[in-house]
N, C-alpha and C. Protein backbone atom coordinates (compact mmCIF):
# COMPACT_ATOMS: atom_id res chain seq x y z
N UNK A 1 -14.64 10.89 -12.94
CA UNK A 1 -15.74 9.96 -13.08
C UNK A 1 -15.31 8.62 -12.49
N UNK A 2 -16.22 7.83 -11.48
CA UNK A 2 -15.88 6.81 -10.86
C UNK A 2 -17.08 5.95 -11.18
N UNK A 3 -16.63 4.54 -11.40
CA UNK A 3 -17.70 3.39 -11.59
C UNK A 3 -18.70 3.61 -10.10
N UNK A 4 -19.62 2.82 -9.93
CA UNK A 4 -20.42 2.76 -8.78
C UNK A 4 -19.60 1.53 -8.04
N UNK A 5 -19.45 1.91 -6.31
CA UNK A 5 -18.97 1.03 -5.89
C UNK A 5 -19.60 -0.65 -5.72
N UNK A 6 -18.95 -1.71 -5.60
CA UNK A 6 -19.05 -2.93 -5.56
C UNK A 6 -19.44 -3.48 -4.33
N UNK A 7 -20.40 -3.82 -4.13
CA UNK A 7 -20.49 -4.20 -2.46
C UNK A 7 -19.63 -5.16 -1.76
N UNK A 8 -19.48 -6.06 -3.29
CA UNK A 8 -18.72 -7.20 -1.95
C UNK A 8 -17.07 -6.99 -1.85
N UNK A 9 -16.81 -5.38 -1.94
CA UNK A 9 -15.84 -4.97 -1.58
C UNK A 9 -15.50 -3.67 -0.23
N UNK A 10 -16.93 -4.35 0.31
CA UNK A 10 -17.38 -3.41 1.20
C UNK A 10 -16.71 -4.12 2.48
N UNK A 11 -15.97 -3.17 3.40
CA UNK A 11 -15.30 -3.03 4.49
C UNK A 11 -14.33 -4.06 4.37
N UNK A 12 -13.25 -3.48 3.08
CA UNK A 12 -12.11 -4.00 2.74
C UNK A 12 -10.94 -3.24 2.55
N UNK A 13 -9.67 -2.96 2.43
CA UNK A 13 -9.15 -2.31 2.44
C UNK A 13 -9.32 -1.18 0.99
N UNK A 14 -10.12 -2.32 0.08
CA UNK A 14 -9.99 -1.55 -1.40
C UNK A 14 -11.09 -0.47 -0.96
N UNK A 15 -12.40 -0.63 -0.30
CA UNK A 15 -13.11 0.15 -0.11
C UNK A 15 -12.45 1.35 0.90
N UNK A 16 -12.29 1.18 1.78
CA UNK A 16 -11.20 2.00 2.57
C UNK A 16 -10.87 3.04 1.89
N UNK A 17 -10.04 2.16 1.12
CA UNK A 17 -8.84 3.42 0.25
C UNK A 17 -9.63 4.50 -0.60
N UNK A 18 -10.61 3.92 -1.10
CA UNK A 18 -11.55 5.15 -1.92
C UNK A 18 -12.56 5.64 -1.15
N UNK A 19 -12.79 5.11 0.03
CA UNK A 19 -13.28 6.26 1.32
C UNK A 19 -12.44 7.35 1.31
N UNK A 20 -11.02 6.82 1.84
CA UNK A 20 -10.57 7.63 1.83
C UNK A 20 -9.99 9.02 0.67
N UNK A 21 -10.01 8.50 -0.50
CA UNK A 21 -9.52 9.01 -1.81
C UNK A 21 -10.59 9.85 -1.82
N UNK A 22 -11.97 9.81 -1.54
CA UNK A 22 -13.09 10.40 -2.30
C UNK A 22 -13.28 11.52 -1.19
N UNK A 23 -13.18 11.19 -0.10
CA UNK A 23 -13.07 12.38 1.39
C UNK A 23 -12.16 13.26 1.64
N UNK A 24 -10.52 12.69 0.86
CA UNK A 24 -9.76 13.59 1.30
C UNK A 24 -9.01 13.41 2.00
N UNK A 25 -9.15 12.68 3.01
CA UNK A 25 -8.47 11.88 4.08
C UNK A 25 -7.09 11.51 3.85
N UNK A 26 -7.17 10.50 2.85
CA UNK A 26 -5.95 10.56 2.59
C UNK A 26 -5.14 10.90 1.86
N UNK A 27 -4.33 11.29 3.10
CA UNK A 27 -2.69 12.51 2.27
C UNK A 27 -1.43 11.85 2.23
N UNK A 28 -1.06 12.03 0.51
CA UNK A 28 -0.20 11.62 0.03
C UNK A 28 0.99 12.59 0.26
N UNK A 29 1.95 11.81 1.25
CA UNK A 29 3.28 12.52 1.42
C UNK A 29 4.21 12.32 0.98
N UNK A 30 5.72 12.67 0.89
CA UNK A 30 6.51 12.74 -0.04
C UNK A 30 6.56 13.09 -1.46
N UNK A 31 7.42 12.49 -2.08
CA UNK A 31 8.07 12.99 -2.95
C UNK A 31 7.67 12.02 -4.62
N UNK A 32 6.54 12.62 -5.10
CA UNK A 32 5.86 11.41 -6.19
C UNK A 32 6.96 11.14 -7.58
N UNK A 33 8.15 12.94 -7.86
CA UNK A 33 9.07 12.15 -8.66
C UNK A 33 9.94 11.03 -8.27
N UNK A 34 10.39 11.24 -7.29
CA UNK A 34 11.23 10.32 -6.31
C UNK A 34 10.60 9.09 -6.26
N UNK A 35 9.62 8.86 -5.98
CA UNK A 35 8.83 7.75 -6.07
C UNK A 35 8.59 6.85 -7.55
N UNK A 36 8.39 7.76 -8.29
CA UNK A 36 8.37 7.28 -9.78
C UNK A 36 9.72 7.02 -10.44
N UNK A 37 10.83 7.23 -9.63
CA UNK A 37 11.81 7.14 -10.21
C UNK A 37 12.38 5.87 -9.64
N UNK A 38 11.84 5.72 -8.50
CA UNK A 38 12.66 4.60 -7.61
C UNK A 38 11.65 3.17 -8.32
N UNK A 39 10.41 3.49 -8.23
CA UNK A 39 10.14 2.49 -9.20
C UNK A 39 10.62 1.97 -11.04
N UNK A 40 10.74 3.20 -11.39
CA UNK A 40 11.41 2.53 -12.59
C UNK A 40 12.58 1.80 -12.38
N UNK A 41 13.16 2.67 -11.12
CA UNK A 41 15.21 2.18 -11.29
C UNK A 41 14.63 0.42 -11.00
N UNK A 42 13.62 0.11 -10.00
CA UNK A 42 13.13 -1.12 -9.87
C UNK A 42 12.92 -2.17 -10.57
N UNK A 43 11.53 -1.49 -11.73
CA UNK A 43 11.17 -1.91 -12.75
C UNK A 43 12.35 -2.25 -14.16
N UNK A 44 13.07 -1.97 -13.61
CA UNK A 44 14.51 -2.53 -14.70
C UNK A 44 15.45 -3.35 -14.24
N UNK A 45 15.18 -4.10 -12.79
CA UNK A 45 16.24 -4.45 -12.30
C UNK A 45 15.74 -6.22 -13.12
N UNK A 46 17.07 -6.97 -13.09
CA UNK A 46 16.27 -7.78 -13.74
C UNK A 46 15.59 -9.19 -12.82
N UNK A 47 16.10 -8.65 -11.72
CA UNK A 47 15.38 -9.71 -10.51
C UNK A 47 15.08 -8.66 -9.16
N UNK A 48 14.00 -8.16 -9.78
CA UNK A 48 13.30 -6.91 -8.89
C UNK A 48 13.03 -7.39 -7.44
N UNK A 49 12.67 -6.75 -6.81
CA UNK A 49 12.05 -7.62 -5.54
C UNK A 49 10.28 -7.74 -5.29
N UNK A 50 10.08 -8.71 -4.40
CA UNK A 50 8.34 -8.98 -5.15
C UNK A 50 7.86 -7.49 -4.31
N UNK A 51 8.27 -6.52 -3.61
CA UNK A 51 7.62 -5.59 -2.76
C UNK A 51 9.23 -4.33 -2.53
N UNK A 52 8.05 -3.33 -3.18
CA UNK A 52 8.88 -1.75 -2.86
C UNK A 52 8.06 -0.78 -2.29
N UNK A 53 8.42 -0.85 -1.11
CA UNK A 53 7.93 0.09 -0.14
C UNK A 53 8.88 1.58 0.01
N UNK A 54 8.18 2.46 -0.25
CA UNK A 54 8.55 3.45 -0.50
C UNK A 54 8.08 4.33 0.74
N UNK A 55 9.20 5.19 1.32
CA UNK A 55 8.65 6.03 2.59
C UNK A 55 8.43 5.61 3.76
N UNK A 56 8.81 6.30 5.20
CA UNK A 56 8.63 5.61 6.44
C UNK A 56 7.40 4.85 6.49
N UNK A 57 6.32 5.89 6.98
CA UNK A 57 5.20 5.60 7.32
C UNK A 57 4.53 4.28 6.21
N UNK A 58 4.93 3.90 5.64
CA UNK A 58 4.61 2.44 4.57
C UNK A 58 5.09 1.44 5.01
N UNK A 59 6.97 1.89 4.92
CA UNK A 59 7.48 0.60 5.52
C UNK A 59 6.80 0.25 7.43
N UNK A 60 6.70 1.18 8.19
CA UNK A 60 6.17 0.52 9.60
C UNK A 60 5.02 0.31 9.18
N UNK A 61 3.89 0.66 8.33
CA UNK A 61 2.78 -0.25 8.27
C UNK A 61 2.97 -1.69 7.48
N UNK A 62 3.57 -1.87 6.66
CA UNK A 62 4.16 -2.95 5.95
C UNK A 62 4.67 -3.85 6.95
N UNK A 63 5.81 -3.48 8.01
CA UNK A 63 6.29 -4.14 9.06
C UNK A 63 4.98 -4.86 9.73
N UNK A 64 4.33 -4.12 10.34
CA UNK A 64 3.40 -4.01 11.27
C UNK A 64 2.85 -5.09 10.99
N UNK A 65 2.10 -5.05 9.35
CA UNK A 65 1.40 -6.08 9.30
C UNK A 65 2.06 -7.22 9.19
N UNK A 66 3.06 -7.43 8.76
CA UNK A 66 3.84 -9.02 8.53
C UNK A 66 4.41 -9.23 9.63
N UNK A 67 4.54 -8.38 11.01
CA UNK A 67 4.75 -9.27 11.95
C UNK A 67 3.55 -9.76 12.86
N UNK A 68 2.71 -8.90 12.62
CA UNK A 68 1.03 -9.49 13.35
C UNK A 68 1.35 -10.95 12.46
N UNK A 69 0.70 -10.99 11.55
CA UNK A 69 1.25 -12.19 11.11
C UNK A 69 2.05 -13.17 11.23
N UNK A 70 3.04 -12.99 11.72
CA UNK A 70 4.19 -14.14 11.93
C UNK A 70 3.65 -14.49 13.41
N UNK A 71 3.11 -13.03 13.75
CA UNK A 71 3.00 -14.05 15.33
C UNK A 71 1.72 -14.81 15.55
N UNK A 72 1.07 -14.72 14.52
CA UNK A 72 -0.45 -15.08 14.69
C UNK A 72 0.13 -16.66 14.10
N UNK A 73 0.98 -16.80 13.43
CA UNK A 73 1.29 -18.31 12.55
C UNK A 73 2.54 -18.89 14.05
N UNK A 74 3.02 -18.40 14.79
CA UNK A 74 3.96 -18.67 16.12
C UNK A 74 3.16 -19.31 16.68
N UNK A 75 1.98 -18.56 16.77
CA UNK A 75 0.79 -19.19 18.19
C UNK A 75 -0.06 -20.33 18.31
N UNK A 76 0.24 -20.62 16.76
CA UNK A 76 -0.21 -22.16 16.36
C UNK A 76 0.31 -23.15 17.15
């Protein structure tokens, strides 16, 4: 059961993601104990880091976007 979507979250990444969630589209790869584990070992550290990217394909989109970014703040 899903709330009704929000419009003014329309053509955002949050909408996106439950495009995609509700279609199928997107496929969750790897390893979800592994994942749940690397976040706890995280979630206990006592100066965690503000971002845990888990898995290739995350970290080069993660990259991706923070260097569009840096260069978009360069070109100033």
């Amino acid at each position: 059961m899903q709330p009704e979507p929000i419009t003014v979250y329309d053509d955002t990444p949050a909408h996106q993601t439950r495009d995609a969630v509700n279609t199928g589209s997107w496929v969750i790869t790897g390893d979800p104990e592994r994942m749940a584990d690397a976040m706890t070992v995280v979630a206990d550290q006592p100066d965690p880091p503000l971002r845990l990217v888990l898995g290739g394909s995350s970290y080069h989109a993660v990259r991706d976007a923070l260097s569009s970014r840096l260069g978009e703040l360069e070109a100033q």
